[in-house]
Protein backbone atom coordinates (compact mmCIF):
# COMPACT_ATOMS: atom_id res chain seq x y z
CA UNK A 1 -183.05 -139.03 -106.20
CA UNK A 2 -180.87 -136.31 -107.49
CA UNK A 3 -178.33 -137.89 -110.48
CA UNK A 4 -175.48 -135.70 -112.70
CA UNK A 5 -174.15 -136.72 -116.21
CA UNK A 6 -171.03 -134.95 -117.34
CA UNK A 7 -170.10 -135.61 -120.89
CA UNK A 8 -165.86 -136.20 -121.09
CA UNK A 9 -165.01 -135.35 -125.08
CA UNK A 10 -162.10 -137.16 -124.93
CA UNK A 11 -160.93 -140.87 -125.23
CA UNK A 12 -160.23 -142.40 -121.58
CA UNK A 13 -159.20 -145.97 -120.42
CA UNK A 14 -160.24 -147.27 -117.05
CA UNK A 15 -159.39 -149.92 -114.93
CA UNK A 16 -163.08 -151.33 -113.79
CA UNK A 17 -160.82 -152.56 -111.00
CA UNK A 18 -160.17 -149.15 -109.42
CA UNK A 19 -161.28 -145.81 -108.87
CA UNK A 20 -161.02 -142.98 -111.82
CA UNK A 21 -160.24 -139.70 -111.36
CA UNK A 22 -161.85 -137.22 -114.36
CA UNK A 23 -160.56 -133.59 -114.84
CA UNK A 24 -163.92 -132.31 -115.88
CA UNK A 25 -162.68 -128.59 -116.51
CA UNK A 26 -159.44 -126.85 -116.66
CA UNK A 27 -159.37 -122.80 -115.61
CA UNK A 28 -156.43 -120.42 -116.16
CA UNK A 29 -155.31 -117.57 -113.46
CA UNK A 30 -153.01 -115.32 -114.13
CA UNK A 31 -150.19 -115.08 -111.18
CA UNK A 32 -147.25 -112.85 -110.99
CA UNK A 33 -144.21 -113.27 -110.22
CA UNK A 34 -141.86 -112.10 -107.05
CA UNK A 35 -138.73 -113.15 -105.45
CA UNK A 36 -138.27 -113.00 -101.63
CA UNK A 37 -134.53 -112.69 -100.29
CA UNK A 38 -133.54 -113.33 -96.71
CA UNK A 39 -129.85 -113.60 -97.15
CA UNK A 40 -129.45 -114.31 -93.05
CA UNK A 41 -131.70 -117.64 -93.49
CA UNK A 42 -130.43 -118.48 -97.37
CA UNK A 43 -127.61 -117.20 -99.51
CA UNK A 44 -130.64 -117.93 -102.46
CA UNK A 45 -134.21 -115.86 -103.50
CA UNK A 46 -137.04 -117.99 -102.84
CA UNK A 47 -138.91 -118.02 -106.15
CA UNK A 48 -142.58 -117.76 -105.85
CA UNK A 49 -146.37 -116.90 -107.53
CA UNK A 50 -149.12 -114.88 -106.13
CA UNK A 51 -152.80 -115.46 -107.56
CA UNK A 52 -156.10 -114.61 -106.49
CA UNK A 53 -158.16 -117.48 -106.27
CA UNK A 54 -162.04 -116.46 -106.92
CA UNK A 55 -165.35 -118.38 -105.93
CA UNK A 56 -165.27 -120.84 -108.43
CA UNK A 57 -161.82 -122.08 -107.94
CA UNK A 58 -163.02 -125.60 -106.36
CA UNK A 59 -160.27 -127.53 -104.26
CA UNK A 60 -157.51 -128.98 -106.42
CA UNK A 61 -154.32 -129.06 -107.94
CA UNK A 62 -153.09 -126.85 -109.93
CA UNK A 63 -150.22 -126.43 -112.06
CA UNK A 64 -148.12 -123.16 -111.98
CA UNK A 65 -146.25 -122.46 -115.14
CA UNK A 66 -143.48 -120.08 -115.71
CA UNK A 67 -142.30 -119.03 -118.89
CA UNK A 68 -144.40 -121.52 -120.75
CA UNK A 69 -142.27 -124.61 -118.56
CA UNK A 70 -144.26 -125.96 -115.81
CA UNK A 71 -142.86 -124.90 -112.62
CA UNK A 72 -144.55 -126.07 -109.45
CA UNK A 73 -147.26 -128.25 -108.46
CA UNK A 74 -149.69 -127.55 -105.64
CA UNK A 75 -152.52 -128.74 -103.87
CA UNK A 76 -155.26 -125.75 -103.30
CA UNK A 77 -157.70 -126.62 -100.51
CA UNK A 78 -159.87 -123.95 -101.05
CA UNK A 79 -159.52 -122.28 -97.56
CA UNK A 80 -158.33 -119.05 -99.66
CA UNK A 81 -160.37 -117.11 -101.54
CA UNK A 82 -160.85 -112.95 -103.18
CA UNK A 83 -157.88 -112.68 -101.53
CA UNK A 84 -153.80 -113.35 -102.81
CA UNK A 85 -152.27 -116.58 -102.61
CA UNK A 86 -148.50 -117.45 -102.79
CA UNK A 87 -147.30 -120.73 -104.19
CA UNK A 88 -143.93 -121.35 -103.24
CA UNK A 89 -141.62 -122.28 -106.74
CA UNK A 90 -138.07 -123.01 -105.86
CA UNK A 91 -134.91 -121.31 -104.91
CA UNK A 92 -133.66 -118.76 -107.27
CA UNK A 93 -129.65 -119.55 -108.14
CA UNK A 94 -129.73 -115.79 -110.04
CA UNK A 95 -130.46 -113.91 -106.70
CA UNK A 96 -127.57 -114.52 -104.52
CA UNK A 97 -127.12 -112.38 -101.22
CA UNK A 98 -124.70 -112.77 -98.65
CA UNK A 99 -123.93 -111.41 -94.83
CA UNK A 100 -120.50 -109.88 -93.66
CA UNK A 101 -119.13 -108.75 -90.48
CA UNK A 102 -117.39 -105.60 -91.71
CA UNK A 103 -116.09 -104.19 -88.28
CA UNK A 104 -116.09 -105.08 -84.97
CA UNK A 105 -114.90 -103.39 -81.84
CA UNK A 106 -114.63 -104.47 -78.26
CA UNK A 107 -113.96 -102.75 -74.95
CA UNK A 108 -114.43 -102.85 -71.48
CA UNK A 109 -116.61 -99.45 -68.99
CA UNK A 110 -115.13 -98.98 -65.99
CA UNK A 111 -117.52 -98.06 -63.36
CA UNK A 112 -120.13 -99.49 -60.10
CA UNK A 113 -120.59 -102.59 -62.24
CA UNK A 114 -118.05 -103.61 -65.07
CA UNK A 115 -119.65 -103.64 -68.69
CA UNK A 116 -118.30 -105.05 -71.50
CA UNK A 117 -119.17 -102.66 -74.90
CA UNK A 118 -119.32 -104.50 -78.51
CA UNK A 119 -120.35 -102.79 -81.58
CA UNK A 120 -120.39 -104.37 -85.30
CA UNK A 121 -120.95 -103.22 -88.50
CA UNK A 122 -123.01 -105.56 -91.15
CA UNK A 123 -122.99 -105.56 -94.57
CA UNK A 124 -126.29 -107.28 -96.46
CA UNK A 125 -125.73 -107.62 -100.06
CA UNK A 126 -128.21 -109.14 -102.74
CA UNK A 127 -127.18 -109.35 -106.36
CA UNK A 128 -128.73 -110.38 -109.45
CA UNK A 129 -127.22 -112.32 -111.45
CA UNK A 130 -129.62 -112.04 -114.24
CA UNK A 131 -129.21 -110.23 -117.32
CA UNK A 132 -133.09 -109.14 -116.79
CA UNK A 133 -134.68 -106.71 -113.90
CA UNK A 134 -135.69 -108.46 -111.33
CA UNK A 135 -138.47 -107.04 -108.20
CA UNK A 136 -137.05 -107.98 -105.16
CA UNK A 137 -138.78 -108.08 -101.45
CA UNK A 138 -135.57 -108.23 -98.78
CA UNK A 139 -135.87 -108.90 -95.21
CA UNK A 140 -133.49 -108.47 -92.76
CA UNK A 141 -134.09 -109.17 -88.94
CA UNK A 142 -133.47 -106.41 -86.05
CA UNK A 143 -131.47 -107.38 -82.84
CA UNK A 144 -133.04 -108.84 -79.85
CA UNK A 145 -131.61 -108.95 -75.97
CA UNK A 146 -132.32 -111.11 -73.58
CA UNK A 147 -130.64 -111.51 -70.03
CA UNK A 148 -128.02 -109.35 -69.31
CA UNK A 149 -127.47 -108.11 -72.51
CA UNK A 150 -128.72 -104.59 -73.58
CA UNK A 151 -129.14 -103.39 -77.31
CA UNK A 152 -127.76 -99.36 -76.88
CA UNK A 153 -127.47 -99.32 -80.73
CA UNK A 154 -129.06 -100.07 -83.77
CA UNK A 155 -128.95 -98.21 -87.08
CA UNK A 156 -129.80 -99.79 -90.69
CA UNK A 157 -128.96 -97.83 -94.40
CA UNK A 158 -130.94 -97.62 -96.18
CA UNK A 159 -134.27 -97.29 -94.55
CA UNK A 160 -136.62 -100.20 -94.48
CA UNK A 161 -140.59 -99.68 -96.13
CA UNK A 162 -142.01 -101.25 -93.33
CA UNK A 163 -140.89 -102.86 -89.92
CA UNK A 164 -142.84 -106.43 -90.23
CA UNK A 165 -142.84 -106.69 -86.07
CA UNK A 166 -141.15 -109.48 -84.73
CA UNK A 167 -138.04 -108.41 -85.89
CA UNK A 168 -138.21 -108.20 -89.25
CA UNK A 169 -137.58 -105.44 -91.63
CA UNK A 170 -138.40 -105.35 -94.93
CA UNK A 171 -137.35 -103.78 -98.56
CA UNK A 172 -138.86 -103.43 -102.39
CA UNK A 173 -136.15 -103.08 -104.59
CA UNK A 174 -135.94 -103.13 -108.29
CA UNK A 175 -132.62 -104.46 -109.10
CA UNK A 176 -131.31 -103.85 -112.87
CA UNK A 177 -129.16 -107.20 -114.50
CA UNK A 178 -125.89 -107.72 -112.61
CA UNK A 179 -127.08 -105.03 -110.24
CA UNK A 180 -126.22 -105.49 -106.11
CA UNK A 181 -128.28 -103.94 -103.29
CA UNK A 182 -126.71 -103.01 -99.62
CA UNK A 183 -127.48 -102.64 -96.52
CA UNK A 184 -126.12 -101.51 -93.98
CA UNK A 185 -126.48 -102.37 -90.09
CA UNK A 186 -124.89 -101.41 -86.91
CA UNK A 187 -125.35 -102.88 -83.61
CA UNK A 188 -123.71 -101.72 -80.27
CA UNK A 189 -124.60 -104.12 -77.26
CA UNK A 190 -123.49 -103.63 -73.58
CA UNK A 191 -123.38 -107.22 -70.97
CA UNK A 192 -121.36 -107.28 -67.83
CA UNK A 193 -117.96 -107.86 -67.88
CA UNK A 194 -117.00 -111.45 -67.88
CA UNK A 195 -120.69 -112.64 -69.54
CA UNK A 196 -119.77 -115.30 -72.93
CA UNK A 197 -122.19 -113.37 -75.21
CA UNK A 198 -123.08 -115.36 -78.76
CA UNK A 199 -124.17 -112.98 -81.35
């Protein structure tokens, strides 16, 4: 027979009725903070934490506080662990971005088979709206054919770190208070003449 005693130093009231649940420790991680922006899916930064969970964390929840205020709430299941973790906060109303059609041009190619030709111009824009720097990670997606429709152009300013795969490109910018990031994409597609093409 194997038996544990765990002495609680505080005052506690239970119902004899029902089933108690005893914090029996509290630990402390320290977790930064980053904001993602993906101004095609939301006009808003997702606010989030990353932590690195070690061996002892045991399955839980824990509390994320930001600023001193507490912030999120989360259940950790312990499948994570040496490694990063990202807790998901909120939406971010200081980090705004936005998507805009620019210029667009249309014609028809004469030739064997009739092709229509379409090229627009993009502009991604994230600002913040803070009066603080803010560290940024942007993602924007690349284009994608399918059917009759061919991508023959596809140019983005400025140049992404890293293409995720998938379609996904991604930025780390800094951005200063009040400060606004662009980018810049062109696509050109080509579909046969008469095609009803939703891009």
């Amino acid at each position: 027979r194997i038996s544990t005693r765990f002495e609680v130093k505080r005052q506690m009231t239970l119902d004899r009725f029902k089933p108690a649940l005893i914090v029996l420790f509290e630990r402390e991680y320290e977790a930064r903070e980053i904001v993602l922006c993906y101004p095609e899916l939301s006009q808003k930064g997702y606010l989030s934490a990353i932590f690195k969970p070690d061996m002892d964390l045991l399955p839980g929840n824990l509390r994320v506080f930001l600023n001193g205020e507490l912030s999120a709430e989360y259940y950790f299941n312990g499948s994570v662990r040496d490694a990063e973790d990202t807790v998901f906060l909120g939406f971010d109303p200081f980090i705004v971005g936005d998507v805009k059609v620019i210029n667009q041009t249309r014609e028809d190619i004469k030739g064997k088979q009739p092709l229509t030709r379409e090229k627009r111009e993009y502009v991604i824009s994230i600002q913040n709206l803070r009066k603080t720097p803010t560290d940024l990670i942007i993602y924007a997606r690349k284009p994608f054919a399918a059917g009759n429709v061919n991508v023959t152009k596809f140019e983005v300013y400025p140049k992404p770190k890293a293409d995720l795969g998938d379609g996904l490109l991604v930025w780390e910018k800094r951005l200063q208070g009040g400060e606004k990031f662009e980018i810049r994409r062109v696509v050109e597609i080509t579909y046969p003449k008469g095609s009803i093409v939703n891009w």
